[in-house]
Protein backbone atom coordinates (compact mmCIF):
# COMPACT_ATOMS: atom_id res chain seq x y z
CA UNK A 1 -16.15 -33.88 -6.70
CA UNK A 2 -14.95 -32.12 -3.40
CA UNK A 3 -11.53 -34.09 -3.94
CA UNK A 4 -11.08 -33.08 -7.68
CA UNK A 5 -11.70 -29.30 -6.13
CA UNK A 6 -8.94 -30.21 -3.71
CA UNK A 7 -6.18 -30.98 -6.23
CA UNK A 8 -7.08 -27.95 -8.57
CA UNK A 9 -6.30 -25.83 -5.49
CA UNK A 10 -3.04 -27.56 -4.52
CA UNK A 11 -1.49 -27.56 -8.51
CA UNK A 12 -2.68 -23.63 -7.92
CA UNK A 13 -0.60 -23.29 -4.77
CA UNK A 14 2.42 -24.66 -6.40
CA UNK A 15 4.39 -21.82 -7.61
CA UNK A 16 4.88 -20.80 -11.76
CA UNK A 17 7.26 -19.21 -14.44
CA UNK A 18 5.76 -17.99 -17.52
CA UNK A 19 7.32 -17.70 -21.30
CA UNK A 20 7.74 -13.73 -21.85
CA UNK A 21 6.90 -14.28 -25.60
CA UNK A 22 3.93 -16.88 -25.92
CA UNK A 23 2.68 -16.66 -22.59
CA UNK A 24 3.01 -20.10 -21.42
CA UNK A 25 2.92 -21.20 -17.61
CA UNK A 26 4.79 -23.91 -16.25
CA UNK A 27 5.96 -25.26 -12.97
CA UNK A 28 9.10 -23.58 -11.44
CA UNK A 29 11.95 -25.24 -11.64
CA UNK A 30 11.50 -25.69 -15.41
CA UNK A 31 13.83 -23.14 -17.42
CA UNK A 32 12.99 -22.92 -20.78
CA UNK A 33 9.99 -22.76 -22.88
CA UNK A 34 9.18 -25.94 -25.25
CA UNK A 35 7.02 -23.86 -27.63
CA UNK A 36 9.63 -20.94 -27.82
CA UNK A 37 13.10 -22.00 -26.87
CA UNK A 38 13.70 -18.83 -24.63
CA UNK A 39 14.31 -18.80 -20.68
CA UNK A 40 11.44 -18.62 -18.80
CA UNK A 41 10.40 -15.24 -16.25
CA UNK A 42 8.71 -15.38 -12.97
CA UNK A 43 6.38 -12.44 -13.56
CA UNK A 44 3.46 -13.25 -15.73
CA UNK A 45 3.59 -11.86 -19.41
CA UNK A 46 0.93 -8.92 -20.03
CA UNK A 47 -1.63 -9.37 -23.03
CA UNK A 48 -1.59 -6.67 -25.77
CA UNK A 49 -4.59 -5.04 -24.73
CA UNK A 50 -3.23 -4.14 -21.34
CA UNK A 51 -0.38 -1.87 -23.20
CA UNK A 52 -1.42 1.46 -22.70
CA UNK A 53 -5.33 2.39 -22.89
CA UNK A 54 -7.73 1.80 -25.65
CA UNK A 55 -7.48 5.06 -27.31
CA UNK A 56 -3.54 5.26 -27.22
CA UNK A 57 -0.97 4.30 -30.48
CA UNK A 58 1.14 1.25 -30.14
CA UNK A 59 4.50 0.45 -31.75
CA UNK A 60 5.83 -3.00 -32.54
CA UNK A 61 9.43 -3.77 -32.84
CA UNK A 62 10.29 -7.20 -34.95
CA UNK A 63 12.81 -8.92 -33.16
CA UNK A 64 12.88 -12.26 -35.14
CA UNK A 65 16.28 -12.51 -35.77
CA UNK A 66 17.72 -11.46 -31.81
CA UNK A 67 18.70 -14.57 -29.87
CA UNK A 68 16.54 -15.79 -27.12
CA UNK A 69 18.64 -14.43 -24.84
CA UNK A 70 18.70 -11.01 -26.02
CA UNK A 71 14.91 -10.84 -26.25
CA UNK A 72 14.76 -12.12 -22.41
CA UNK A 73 16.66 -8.96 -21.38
CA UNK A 74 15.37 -6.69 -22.83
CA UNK A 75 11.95 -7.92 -21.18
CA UNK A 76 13.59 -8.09 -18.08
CA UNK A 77 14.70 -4.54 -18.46
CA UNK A 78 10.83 -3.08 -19.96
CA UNK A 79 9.86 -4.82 -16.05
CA UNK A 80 12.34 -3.13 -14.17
CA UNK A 81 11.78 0.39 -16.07
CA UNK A 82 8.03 -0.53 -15.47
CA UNK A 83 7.31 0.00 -19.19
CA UNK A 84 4.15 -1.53 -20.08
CA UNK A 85 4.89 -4.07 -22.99
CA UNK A 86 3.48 -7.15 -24.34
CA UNK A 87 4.86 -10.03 -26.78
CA UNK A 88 3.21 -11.69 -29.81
CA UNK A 89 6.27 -14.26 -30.28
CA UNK A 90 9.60 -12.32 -31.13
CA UNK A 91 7.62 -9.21 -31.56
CA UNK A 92 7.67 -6.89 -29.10
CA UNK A 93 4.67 -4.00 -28.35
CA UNK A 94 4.52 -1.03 -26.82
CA UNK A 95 2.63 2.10 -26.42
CA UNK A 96 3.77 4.55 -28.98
CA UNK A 97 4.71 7.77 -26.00
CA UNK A 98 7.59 4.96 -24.74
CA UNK A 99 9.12 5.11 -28.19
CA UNK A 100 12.37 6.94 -27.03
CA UNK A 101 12.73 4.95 -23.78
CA UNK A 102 12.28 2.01 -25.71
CA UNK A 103 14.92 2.94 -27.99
CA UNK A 104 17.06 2.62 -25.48
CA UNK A 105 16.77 0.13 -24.13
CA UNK A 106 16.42 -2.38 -27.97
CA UNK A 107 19.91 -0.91 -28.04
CA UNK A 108 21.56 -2.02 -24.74
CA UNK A 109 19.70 -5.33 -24.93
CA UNK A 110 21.19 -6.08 -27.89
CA UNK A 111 24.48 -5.04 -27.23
CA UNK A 112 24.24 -7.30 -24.22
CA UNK A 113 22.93 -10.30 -26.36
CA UNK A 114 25.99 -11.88 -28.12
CA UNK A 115 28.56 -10.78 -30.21
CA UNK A 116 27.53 -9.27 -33.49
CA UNK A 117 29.12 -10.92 -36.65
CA UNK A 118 31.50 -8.18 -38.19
CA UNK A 119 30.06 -7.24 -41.65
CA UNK A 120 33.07 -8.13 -44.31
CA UNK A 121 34.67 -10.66 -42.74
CA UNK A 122 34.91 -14.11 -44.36
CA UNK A 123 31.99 -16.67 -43.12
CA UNK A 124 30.70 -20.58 -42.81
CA UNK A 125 27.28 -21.19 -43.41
CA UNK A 126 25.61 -24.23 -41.05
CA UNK A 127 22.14 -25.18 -42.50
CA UNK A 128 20.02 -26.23 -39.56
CA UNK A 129 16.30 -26.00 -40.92
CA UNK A 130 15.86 -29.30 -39.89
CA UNK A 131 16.36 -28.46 -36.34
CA UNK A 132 13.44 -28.06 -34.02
CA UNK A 133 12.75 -23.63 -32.76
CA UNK A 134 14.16 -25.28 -29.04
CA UNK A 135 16.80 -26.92 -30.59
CA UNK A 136 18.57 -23.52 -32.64
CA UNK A 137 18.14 -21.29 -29.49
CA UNK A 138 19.82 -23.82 -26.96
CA UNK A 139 22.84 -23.86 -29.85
CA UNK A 140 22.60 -20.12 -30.41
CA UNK A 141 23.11 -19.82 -26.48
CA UNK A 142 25.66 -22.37 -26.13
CA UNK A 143 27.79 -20.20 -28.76
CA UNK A 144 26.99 -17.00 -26.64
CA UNK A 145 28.38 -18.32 -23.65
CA UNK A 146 31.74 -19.44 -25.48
CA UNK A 147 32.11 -15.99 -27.02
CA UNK A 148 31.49 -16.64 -30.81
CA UNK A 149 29.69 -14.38 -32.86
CA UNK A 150 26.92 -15.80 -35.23
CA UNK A 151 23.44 -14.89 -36.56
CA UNK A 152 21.02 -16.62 -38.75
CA UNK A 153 20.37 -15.16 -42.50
CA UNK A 154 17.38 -14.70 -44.34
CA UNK A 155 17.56 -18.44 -45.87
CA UNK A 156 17.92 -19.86 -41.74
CA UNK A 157 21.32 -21.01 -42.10
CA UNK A 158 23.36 -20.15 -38.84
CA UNK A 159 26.55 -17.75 -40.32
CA UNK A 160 29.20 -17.98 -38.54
CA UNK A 161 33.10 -16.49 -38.40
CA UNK A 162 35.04 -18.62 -41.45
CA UNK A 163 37.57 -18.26 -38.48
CA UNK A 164 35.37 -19.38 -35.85
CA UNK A 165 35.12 -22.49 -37.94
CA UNK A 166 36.99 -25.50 -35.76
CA UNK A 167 35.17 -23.79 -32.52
CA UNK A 168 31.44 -24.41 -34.00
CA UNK A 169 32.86 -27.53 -35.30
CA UNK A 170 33.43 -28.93 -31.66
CA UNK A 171 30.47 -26.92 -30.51
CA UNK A 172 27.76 -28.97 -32.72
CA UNK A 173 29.82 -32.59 -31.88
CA UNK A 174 29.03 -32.07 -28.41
CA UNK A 175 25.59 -30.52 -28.78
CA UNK A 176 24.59 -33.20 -30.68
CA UNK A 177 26.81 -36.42 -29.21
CA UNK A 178 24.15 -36.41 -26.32
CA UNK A 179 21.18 -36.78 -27.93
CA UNK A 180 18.22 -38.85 -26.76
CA UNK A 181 16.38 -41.21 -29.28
CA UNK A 182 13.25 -40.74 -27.57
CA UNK A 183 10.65 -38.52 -29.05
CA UNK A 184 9.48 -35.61 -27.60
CA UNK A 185 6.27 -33.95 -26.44
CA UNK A 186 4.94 -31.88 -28.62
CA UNK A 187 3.79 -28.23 -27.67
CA UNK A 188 2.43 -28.42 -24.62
CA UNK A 189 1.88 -31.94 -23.48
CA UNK A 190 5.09 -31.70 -21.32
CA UNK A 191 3.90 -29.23 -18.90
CA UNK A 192 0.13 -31.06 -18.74
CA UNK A 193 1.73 -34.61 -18.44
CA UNK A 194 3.79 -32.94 -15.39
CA UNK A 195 0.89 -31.33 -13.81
CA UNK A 196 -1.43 -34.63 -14.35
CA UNK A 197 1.58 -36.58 -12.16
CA UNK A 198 1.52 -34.35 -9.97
CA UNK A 199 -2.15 -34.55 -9.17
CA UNK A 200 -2.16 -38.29 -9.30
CA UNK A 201 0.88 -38.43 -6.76
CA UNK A 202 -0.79 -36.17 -4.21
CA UNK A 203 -3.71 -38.47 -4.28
CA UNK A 204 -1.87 -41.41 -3.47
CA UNK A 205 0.25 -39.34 -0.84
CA UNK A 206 -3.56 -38.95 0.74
CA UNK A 207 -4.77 -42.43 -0.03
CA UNK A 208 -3.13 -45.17 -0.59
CA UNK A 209 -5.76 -46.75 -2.52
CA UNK A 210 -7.14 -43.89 -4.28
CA UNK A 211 -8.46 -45.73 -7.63
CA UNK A 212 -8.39 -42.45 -9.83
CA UNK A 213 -5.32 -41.70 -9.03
CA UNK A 214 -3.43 -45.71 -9.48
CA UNK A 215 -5.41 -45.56 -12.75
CA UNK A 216 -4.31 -42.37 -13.85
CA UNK A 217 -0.57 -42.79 -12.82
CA UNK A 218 -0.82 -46.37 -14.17
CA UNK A 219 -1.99 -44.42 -17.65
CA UNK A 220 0.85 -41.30 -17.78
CA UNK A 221 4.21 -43.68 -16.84
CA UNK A 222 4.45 -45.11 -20.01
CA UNK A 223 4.19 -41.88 -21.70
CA UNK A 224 6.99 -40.55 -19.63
CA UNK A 225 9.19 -42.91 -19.73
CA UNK A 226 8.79 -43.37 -23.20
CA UNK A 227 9.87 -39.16 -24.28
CA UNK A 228 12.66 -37.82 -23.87
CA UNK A 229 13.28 -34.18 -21.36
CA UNK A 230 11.61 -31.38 -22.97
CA UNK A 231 14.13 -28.94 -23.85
CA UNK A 232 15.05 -26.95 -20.68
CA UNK A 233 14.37 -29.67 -17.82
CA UNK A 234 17.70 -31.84 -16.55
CA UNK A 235 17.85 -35.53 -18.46
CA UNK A 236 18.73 -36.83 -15.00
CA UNK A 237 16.22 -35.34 -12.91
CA UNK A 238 13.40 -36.30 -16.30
CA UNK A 239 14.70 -39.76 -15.71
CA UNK A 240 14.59 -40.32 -12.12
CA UNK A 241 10.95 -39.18 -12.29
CA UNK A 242 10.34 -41.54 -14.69
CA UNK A 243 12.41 -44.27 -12.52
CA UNK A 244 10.07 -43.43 -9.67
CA UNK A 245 6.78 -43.20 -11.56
CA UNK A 246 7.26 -46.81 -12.82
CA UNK A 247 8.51 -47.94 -9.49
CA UNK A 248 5.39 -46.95 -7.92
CA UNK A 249 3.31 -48.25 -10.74
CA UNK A 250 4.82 -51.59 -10.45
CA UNK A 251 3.82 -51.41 -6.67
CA UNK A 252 0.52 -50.76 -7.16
CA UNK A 253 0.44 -53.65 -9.62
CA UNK A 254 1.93 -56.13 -7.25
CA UNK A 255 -1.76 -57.58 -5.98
CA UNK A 256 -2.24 -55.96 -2.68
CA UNK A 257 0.60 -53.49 -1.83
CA UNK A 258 1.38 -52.41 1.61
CA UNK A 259 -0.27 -48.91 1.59
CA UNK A 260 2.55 -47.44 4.18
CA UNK A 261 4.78 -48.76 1.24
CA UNK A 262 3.03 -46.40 -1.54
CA UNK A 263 2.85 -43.41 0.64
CA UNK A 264 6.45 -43.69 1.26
CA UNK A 265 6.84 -44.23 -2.91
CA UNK A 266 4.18 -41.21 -3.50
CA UNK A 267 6.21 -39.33 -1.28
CA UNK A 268 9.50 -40.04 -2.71
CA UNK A 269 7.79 -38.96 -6.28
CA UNK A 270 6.73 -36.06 -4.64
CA UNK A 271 10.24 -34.76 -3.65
CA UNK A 272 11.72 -36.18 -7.14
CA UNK A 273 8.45 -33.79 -8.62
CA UNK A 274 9.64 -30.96 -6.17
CA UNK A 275 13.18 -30.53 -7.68
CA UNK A 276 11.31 -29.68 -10.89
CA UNK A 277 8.84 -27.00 -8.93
């Protein structure tokens, strides 16, 4: 029991970033949230009952249709105006007194977003309701950072610039030329299988033959190895842990390993885990 205490307080020590709009917690090192698609913050997200007191009016702005991107700054700039604010998904809540400062600041986030589509000007329609929430805000990004302006209607269809129309071309061949075959962890199994691997590593790093943990880590590697990165960790550094997970499974398998020889593998795990936290 005194040992289970043990690795509760290490996972603790490692440090976190939180989703701004579902509240999510996940190792550092990860970038964007599974659930939500959006980049990740390092200050935990306040609850809706910590926006102003009990007896005060609150205001909530919809903000369904912003990119990701544009609702991560204007939470970034609520924290640095020290606005107290809270999200429930894209919608944003504040006391009712910050109305006009929170005007504001909707405004320049917005403007700082992405390019707006021009009203009147001829458009392409790209139906991608088939695409996973992760999966429309890492393309939605990827056309932000090459400077085309787009938005997604009423109907979910991504609208983009009839002009713009060889540039999205290219932009969804490579977007979707590196796909992985793999599924993929639902909700929030990726950030619990990462955590459980974790804790079985350290355990090993501590004792060679520590049965819970061989058992467990014998248990998660096929799981790993078997899913593809959750949307915002690297493929390369997903793989490599997965490389080193099943190395030091088939260690532990071979009879009666040399236990310098899994401490060195734990350890190796342990910095392949690291580049993640």
């Amino acid at each position: 029991m005194a040992g289970d205490v043990g690795d509760r307080r290490r996972w603790q020590d490692v440090r976190m970033a939180w989703c701004f709009q579902c509240g999510t917690e996940y190792i550092l090192g990860v970038e964007d949230c599974v659930e939500c698609g959006v980049a990740l913050v390092a200050e935990m997200p306040a609850d809706t009952t910590g926006v102003g007191l009990s007896d005060e009016d609150q205001l909530a702005y919809e903000l369904h249709e912003w990119a990701g991107e544009s609702r991560r700054i204007l939470d970034q700039d609520l924290v640095a105006a020290d606005i107290a604010h809270a999200w429930q998904g894209a919608t944003l809540v504040v006391r009712a007194a910050d109305e006009e400062a929170v005007d504001r600041l909707v405004a320049s986030a917005e403007d700082a977003g992405g390019l707006a589509l021009e009203r009147g000007v001829e458009t392409v329609a790209y139906g991608v309701d088939g695409w996973a929430a992760d999966e429309q805000s890492a393309f939605s990004d990827l056309l932000v950072r090459l400077g085309v302006p787009h938005e997604f209607d009423t109907e979910g269809d991504l609208v983009v610039r009839a002009a713009d129309e060889e540039a999205v071309e290219s932009a969804l061949d490579a977007f979707q030329a590196g796909g992985d075959e793999r599924p993929e962890l639902e909700g929030l199994e990726a950030n619990g299988l990462l955590s459980e691997v974790f804790v079985a590593c350290d355990r090993l790093r501590r004792d060679a033959r520590d049965l819970t943990g061989i058992d467990r880590l014998i248990e998660l590697a096929p799981i790993l190895v078997g899913h593809r990165p959750p949307f915002g960790i690297d493929s390369r550094l997903w793989n490599a842990l997965g490389d080193r997970t099943t190395g030091l499974v088939g260690l532990l398998g071979a009879g009666d390993p040399d236990p310098t020889a899994v401490l060195d593998e734990a350890r190796q795990l342990s910095e392949t885990l690291r580049q993640l936290t």
